[in-house]
N, C-alpha and C. Protein backbone atom coordinates (compact mmCIF):
# COMPACT_ATOMS: atom_id res chain seq x y z
N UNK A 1 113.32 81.35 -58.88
CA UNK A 1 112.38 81.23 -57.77
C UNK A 1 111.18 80.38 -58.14
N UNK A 2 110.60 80.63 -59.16
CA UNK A 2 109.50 79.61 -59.89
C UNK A 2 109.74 78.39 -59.84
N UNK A 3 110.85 78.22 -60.64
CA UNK A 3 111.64 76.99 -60.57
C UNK A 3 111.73 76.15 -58.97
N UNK A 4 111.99 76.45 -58.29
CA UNK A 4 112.48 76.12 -56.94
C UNK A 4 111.31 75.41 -56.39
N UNK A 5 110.28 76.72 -56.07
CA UNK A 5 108.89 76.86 -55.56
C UNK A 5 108.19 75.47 -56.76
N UNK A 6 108.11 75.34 -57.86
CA UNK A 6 107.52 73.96 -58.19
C UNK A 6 108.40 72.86 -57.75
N UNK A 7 109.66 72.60 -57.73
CA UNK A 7 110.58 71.48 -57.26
C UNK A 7 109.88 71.92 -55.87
N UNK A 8 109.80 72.00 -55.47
CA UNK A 8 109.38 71.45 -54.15
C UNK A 8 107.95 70.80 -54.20
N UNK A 9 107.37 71.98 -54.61
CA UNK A 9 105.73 71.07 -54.72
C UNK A 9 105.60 69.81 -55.26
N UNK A 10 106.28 69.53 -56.06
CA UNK A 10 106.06 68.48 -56.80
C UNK A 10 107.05 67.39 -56.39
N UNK A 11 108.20 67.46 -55.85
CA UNK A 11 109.04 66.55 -54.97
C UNK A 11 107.84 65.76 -53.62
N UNK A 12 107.19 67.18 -53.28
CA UNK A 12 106.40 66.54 -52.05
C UNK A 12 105.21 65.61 -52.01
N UNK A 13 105.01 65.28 -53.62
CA UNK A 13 103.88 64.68 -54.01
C UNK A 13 103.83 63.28 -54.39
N UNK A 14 103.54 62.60 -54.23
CA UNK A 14 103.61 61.25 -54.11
C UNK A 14 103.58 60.79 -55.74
N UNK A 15 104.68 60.04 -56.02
CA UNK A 15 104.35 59.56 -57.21
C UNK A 15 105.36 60.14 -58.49
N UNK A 16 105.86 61.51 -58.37
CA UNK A 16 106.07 62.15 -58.48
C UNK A 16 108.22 62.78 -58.64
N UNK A 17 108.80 62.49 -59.37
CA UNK A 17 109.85 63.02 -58.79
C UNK A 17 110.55 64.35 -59.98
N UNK A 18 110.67 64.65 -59.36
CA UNK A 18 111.83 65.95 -60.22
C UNK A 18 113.24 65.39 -60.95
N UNK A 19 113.39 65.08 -62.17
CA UNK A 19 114.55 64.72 -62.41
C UNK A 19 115.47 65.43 -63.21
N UNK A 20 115.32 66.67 -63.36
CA UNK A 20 116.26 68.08 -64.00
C UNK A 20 115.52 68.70 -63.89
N UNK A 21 115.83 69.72 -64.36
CA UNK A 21 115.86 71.41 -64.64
C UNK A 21 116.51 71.87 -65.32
N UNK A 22 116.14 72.91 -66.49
CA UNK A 22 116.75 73.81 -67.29
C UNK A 22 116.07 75.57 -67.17
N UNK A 23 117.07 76.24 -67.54
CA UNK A 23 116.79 77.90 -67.62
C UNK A 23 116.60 78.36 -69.17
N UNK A 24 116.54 77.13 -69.97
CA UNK A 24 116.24 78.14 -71.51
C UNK A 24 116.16 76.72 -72.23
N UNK A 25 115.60 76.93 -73.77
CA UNK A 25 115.57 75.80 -74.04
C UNK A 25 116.42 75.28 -74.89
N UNK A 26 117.51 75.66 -74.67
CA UNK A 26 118.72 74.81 -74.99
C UNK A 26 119.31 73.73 -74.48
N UNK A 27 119.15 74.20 -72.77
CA UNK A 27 119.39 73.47 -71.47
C UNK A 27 118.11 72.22 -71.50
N UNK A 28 117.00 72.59 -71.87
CA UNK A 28 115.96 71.85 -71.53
C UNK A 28 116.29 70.93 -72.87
N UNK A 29 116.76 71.05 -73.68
CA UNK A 29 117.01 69.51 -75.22
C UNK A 29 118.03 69.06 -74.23
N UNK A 30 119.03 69.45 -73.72
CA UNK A 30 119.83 68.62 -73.10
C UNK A 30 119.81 68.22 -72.10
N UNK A 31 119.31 68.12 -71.29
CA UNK A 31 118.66 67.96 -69.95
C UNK A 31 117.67 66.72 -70.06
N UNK A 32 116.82 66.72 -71.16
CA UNK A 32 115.86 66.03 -71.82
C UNK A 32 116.77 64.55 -72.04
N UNK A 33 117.39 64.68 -73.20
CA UNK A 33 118.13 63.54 -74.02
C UNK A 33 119.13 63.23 -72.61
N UNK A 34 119.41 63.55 -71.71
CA UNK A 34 120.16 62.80 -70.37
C UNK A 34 119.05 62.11 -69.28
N UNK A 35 118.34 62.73 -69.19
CA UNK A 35 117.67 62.03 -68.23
C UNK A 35 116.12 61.24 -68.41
N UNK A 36 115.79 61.58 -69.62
CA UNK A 36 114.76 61.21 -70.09
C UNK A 36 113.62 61.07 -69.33
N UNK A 37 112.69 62.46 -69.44
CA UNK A 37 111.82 62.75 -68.32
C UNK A 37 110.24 61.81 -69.36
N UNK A 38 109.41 61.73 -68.33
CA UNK A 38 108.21 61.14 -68.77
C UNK A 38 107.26 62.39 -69.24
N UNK A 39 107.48 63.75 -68.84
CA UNK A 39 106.61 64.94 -68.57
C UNK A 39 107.51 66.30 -67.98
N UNK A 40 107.60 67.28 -69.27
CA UNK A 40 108.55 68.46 -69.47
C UNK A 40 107.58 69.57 -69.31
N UNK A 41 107.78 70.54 -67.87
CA UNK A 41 106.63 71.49 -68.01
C UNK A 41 107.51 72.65 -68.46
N UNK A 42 107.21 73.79 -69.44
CA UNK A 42 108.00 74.48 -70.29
C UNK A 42 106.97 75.60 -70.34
N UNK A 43 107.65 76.52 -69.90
CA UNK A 43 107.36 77.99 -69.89
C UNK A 43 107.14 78.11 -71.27
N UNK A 44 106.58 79.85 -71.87
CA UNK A 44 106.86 79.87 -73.49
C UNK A 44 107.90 80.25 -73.31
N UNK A 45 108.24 81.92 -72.62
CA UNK A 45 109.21 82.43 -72.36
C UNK A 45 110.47 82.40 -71.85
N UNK A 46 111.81 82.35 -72.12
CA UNK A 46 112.64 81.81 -71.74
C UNK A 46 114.08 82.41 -71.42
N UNK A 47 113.34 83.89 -71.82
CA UNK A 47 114.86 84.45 -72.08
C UNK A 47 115.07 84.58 -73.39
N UNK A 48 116.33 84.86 -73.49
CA UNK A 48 117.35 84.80 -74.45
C UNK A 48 117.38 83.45 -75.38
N UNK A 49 117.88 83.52 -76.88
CA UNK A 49 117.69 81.78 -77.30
C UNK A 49 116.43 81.22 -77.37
N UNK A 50 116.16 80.14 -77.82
CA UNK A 50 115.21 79.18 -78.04
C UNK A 50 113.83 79.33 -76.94
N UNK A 51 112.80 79.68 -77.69
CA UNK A 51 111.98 80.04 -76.92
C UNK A 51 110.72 78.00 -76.12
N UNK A 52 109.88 78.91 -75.36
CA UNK A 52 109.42 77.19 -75.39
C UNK A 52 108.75 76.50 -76.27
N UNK A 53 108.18 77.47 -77.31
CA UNK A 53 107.56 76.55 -78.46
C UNK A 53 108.45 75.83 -79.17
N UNK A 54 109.37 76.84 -79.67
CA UNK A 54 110.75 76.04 -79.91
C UNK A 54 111.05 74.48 -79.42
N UNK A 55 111.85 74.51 -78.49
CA UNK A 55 112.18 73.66 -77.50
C UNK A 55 110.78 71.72 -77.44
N UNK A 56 109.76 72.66 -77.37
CA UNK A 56 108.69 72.19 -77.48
C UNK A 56 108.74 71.15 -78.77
N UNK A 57 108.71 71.77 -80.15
CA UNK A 57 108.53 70.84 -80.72
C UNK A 57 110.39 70.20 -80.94
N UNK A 58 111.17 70.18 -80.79
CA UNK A 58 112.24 69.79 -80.70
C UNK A 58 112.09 68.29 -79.64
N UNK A 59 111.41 68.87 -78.73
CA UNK A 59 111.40 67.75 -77.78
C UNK A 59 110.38 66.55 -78.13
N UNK A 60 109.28 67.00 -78.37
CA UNK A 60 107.82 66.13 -79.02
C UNK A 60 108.73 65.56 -80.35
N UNK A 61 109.43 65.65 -80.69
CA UNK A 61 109.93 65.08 -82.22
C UNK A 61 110.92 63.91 -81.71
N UNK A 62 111.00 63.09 -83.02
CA UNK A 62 112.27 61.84 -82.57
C UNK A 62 113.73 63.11 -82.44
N UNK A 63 114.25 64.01 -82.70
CA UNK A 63 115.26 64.82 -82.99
C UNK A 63 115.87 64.46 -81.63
N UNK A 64 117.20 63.63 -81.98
CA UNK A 64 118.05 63.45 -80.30
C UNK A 64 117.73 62.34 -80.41
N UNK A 65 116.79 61.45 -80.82
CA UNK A 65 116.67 60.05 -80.12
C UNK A 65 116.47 59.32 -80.78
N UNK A 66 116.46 57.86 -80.17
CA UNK A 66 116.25 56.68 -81.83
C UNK A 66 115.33 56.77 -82.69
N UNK A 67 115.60 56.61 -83.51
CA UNK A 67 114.64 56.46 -84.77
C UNK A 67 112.85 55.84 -83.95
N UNK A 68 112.00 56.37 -83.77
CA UNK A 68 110.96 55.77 -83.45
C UNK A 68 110.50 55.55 -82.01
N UNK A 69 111.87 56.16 -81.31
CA UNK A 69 111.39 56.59 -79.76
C UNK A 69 110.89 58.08 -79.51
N UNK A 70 109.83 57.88 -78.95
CA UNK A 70 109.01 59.09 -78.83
C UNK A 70 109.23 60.02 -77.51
N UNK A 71 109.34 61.21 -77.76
CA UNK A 71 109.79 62.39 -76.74
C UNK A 71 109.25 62.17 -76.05
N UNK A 72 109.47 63.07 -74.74
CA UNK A 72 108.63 63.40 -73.54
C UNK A 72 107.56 63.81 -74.18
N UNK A 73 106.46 63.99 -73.14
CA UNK A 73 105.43 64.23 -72.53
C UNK A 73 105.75 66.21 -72.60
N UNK A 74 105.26 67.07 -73.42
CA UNK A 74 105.48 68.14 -72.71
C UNK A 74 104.15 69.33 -72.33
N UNK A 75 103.96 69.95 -71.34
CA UNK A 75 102.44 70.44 -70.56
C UNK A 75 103.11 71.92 -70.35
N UNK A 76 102.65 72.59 -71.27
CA UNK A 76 102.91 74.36 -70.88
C UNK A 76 102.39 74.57 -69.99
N UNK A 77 103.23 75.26 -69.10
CA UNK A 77 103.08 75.88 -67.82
C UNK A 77 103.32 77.06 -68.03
N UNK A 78 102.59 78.52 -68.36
CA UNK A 78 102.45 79.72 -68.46
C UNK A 78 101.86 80.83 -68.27
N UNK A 79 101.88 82.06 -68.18
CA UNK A 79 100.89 82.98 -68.06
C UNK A 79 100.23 83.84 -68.57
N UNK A 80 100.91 83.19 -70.86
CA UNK A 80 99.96 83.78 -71.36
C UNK A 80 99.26 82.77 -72.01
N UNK A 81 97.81 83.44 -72.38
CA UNK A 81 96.60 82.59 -72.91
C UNK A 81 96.21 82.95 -74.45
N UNK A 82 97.02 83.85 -75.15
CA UNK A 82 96.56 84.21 -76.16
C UNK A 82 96.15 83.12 -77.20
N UNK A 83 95.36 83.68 -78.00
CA UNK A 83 95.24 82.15 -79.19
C UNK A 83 96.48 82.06 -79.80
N UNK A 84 97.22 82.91 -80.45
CA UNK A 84 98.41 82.36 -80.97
C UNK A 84 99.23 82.14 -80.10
N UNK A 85 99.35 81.82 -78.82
CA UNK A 85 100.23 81.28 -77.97
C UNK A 85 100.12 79.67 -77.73
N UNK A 86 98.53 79.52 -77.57
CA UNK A 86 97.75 78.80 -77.22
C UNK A 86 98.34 77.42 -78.92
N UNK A 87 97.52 77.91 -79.97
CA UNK A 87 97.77 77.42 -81.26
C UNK A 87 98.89 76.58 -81.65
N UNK A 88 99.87 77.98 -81.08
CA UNK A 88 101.68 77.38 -81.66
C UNK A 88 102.15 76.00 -80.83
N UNK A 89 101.93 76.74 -78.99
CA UNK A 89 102.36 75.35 -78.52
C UNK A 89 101.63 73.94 -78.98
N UNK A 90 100.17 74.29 -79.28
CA UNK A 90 99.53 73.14 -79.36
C UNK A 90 100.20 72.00 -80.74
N UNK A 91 100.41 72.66 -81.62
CA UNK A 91 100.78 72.67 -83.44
C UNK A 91 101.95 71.88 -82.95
N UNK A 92 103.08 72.82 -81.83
CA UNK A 92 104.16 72.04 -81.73
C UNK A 92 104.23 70.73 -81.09
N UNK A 93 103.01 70.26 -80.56
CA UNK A 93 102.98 68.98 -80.01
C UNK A 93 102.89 68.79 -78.67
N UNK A 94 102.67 70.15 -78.24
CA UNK A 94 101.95 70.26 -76.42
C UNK A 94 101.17 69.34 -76.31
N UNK A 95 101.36 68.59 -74.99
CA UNK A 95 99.85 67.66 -74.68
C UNK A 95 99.03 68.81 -73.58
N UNK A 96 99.82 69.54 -73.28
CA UNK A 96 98.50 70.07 -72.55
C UNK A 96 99.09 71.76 -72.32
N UNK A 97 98.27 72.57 -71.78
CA UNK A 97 98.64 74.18 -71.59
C UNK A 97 97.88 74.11 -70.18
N UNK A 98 98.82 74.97 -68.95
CA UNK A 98 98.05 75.33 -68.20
C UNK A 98 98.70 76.61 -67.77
N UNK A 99 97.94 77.42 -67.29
CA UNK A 99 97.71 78.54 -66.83
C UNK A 99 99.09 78.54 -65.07
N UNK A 100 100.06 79.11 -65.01
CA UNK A 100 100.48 79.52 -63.71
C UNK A 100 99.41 79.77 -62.30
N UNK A 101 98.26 80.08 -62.78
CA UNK A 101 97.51 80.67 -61.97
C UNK A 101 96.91 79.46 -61.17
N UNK A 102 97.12 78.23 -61.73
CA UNK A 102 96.63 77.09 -61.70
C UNK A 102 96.61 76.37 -59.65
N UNK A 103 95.52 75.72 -59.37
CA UNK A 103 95.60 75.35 -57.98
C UNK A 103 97.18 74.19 -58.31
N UNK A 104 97.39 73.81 -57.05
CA UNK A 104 98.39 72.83 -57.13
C UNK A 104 97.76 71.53 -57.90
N UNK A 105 96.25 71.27 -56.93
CA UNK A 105 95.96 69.84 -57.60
C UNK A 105 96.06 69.97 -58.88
N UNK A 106 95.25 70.76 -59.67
CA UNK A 106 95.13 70.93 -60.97
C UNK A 106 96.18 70.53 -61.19
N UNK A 107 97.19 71.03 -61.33
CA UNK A 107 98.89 71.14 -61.93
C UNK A 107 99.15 69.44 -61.49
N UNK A 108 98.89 68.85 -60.99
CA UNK A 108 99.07 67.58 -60.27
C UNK A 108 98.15 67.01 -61.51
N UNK A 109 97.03 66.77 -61.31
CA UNK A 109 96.10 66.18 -62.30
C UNK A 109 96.96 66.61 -63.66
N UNK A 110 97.05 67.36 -64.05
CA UNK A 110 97.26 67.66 -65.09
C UNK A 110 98.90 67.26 -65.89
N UNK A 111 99.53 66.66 -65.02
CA UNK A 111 101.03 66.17 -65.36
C UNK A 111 100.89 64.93 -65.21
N UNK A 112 99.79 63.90 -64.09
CA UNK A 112 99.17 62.70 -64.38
C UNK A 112 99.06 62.21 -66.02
N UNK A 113 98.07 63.66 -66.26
CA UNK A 113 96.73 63.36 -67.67
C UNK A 113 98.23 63.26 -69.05
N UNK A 114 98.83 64.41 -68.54
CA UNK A 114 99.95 64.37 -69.30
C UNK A 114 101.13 63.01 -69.57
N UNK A 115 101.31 62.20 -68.47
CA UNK A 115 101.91 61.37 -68.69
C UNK A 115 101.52 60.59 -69.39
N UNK A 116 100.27 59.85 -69.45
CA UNK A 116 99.14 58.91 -69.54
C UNK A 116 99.09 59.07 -71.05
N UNK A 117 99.38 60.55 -71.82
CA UNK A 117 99.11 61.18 -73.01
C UNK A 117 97.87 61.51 -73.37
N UNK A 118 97.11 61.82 -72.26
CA UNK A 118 96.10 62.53 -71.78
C UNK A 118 95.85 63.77 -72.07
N UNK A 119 95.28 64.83 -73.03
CA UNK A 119 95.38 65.99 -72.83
C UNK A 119 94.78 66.83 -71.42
N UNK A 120 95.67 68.09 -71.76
CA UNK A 120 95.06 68.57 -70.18
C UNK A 120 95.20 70.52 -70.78
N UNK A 121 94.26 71.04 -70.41
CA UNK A 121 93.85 72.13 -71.07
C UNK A 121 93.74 73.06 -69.40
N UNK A 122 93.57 74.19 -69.23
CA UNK A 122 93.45 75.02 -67.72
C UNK A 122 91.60 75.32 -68.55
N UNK A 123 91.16 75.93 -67.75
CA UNK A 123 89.67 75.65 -68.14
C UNK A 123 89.37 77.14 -68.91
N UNK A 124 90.12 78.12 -68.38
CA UNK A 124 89.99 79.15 -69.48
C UNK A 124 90.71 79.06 -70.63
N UNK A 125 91.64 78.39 -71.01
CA UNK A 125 92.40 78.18 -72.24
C UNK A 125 91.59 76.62 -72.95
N UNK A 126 90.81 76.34 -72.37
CA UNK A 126 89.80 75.44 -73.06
C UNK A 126 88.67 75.86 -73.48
N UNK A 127 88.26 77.29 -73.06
CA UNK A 127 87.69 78.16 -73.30
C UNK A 127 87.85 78.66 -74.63
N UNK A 128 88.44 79.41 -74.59
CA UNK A 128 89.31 79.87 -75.63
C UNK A 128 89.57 78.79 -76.39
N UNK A 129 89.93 77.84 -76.53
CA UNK A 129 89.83 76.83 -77.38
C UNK A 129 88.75 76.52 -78.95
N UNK A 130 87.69 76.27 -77.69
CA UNK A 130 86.38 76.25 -78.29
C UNK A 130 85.61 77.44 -78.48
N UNK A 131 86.16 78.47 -78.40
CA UNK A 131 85.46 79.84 -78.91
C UNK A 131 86.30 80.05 -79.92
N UNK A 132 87.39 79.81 -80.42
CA UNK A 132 87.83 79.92 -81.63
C UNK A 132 87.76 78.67 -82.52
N UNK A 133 86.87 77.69 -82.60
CA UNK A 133 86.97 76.41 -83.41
C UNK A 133 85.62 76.90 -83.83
N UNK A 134 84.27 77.50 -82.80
CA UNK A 134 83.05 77.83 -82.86
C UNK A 134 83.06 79.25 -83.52
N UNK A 135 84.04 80.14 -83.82
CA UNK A 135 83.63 81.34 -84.51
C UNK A 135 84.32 81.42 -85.93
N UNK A 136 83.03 81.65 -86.62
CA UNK A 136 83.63 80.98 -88.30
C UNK A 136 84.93 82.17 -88.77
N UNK A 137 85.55 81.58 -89.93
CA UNK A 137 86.73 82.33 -90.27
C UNK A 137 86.41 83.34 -90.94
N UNK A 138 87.14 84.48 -90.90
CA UNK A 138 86.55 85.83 -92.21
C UNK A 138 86.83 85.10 -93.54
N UNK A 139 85.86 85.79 -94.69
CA UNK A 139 85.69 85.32 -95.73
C UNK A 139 86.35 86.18 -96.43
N UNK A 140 88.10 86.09 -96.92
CA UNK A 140 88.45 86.87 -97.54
C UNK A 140 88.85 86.57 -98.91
N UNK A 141 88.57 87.67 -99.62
CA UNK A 141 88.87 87.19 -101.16
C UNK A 141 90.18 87.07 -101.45
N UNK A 142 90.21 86.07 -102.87
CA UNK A 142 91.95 85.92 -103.19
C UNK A 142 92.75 87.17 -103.24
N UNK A 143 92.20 88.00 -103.93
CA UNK A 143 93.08 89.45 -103.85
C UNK A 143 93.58 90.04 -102.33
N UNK A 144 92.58 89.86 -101.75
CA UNK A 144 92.86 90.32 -100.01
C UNK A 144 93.99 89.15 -99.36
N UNK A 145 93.82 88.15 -99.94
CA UNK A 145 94.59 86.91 -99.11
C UNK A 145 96.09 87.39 -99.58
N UNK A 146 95.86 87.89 -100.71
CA UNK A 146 97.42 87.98 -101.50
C UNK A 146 98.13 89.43 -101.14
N UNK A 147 97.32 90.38 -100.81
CA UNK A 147 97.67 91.46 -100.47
C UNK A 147 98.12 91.22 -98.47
N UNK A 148 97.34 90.66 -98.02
CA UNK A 148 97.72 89.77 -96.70
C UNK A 148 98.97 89.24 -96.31
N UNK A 149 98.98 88.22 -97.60
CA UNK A 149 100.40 87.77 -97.42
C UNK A 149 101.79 88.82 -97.41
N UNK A 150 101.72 89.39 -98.53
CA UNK A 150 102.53 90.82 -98.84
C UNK A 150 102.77 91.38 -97.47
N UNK A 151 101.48 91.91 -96.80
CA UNK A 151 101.41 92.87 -95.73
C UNK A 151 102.43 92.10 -94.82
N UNK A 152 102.14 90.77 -94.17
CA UNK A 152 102.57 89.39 -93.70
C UNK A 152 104.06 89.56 -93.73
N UNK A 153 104.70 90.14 -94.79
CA UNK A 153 106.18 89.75 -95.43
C UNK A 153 106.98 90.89 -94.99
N UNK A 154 105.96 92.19 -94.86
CA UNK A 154 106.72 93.04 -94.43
C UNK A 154 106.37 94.70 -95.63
N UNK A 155 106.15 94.10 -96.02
CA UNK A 155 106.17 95.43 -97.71
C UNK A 155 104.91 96.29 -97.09
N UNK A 156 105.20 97.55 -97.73
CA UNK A 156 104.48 98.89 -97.70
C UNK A 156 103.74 98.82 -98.84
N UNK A 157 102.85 99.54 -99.08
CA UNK A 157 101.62 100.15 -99.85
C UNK A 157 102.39 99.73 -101.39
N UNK A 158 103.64 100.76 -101.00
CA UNK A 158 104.08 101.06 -102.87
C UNK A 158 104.47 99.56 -103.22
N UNK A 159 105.36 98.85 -102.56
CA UNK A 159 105.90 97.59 -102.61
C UNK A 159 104.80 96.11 -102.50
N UNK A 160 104.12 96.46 -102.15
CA UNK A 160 102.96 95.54 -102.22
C UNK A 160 102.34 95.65 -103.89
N UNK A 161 102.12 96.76 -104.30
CA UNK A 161 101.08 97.51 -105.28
C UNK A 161 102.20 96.74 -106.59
N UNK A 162 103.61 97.47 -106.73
CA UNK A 162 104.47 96.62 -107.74
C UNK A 162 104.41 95.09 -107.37
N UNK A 163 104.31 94.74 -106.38
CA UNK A 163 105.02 93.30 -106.32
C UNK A 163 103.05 91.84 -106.88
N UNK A 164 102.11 92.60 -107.30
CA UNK A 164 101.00 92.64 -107.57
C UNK A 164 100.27 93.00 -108.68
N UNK A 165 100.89 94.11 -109.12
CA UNK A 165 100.59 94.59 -110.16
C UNK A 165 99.61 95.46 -110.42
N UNK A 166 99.10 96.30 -109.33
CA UNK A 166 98.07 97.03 -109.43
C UNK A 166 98.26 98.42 -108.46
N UNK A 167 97.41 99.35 -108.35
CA UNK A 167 97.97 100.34 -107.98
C UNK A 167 97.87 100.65 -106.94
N UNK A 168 98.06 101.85 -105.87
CA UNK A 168 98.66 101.99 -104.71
C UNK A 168 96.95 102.10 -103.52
N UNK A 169 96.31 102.74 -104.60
CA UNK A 169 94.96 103.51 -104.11
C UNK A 169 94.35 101.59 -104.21
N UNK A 170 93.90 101.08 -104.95
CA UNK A 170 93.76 99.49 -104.98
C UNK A 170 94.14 99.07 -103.51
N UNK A 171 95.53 99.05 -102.95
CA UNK A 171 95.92 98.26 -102.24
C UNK A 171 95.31 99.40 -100.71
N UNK A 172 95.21 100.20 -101.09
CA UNK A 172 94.50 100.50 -99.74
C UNK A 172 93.18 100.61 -99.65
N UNK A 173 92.39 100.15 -100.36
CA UNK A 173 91.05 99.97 -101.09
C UNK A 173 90.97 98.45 -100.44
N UNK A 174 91.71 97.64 -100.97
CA UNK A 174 91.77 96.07 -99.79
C UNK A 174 91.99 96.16 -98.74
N UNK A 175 93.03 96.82 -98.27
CA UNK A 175 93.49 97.04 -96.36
C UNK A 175 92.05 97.44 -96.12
N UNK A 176 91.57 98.47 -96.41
CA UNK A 176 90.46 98.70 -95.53
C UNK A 176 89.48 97.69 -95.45
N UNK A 177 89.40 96.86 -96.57
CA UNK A 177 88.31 95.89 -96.17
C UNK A 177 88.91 94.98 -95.18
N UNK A 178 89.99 94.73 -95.85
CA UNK A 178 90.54 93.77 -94.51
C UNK A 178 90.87 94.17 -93.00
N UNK A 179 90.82 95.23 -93.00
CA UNK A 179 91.07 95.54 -91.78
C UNK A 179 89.58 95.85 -90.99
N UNK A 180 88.83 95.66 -91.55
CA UNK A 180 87.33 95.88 -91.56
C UNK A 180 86.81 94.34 -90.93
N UNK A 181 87.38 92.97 -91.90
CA UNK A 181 86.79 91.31 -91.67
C UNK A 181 87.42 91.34 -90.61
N UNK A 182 88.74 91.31 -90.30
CA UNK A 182 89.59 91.35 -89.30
C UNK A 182 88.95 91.75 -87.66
N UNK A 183 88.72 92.67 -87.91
CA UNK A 183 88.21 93.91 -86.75
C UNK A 183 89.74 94.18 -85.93
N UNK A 184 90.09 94.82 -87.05
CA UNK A 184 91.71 95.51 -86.51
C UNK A 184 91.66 97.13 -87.18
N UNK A 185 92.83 97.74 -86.70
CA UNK A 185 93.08 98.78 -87.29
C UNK A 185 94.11 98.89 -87.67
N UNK A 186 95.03 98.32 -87.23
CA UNK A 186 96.88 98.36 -88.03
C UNK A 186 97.13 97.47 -88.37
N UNK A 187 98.09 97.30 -89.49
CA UNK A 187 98.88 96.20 -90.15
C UNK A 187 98.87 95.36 -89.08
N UNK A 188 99.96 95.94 -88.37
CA UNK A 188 100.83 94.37 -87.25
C UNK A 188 99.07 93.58 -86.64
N UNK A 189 98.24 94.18 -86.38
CA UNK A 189 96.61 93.53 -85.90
C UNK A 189 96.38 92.62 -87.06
N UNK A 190 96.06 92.79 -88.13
CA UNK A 190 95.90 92.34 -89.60
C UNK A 190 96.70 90.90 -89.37
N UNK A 191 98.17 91.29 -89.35
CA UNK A 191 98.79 90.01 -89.24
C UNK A 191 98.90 89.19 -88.07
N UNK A 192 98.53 89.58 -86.86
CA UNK A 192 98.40 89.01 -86.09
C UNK A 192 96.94 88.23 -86.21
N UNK A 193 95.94 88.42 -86.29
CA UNK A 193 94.80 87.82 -86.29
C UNK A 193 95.15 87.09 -87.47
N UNK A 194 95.33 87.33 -88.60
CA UNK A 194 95.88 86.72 -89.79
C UNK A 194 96.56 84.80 -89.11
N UNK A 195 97.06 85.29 -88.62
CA UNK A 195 98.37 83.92 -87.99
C UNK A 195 97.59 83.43 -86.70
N UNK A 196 96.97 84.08 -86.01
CA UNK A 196 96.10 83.32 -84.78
C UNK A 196 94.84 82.43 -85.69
N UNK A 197 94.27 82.72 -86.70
CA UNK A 197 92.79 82.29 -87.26
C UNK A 197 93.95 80.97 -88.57
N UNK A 198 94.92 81.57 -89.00
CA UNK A 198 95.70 80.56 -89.73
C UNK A 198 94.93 81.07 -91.26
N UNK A 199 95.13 82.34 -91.65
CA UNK A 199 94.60 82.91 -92.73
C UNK A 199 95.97 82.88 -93.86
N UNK A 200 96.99 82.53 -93.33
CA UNK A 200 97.74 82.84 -94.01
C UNK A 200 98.51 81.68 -94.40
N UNK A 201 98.87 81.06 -95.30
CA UNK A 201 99.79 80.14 -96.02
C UNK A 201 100.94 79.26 -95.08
């Protein structure tokens, strides 16, 4: 239905034409390398399979095409704003993120800015942008970074403590600080802010 509801909007717009569609991003690499769009708007979410960051940098890359011909154009079209949502697509070579919530023009302007290789940002995810470039990083020590990573990998208290060399009461002696710079309270928070701020390796 999403799907449909933008093919039309954007069929009706001058300048403008629809030349595929895909439901996951498997469909969307192949869909891509046949018709060779100027500007790929890509959900993150996709289902099942290859998600759109995925897809994303697959497409932004020469991968599929001649040596030195450059991918589409691709402009997230989504409805989440998180920083690590925000981050990944960007990393993968998004020219632009916008928000679903978005007016039509916007979405119009913004697949223009995109063609052009223009970035194009929704104004709260430009927000967010610059509130995380403007708020400095926690200052964590090497021991915390390394106990981080560990946490990061998956390992518990005891398995962290051997894989380190120090003891169990130690490693929760660091969690708490880190979970303290952080301003989290559980592991999975730890590593999530960890990977949104890019604390980790």
């Amino acid at each position: 239905m999403v799907r449909a509801g933008l093919r039309a909007l954007l069929s009706s717009t001058d300048g403008m034409e629809v030349v595929g569609e895909a439901g996951s991003g498997e469909e969307a690499i192949a869909v891509a390398a046949r018709v060779h769009p100027d500007v790929v708007l890509m959900d993150l979410q996709l289902g099942g399979g290859m998600d759109g960051v995925t897809a994303a940098r697959h497409l932004t890359s020469d991968a599929g095409e001649e040596p030195g011909t450059p991918g589409p154009r691709v402009l997230v079209l989504t409805m989440f704003d998180t920083d690590a949502d925000i981050t990944r697509a960007i990393e993968a070579g998004a020219t632009g993120y916008l928000l679903k919530a978005e007016r039509p023009e916007e979405l119009f302007a913004a697949i223009r800015n995109a063609a052009s290789g223009r970035t194009a940002l929704s104004a709260p995810v430009a927000d967010r942008v610059l509130a995380h470039l403007r708020s400095p990083r926690p200052a964590l020590s090497e021991r915390e970074r390394d106990i981080l990573q560990q946490l990061a990998r998956g390992l518990g208290n005891r398995e962290i403590a051997r894989a380190l060399f120090i003891s169990e009461a130690t490693v929760k002696t660091h969690l708490g600080r880190i979970y303290a710079k952080l301003g989290v309270e559980t592991r999975a928070g730890a590593v999530a802010v960890a990977n949104e701020q890019r604390l980790l390796p």
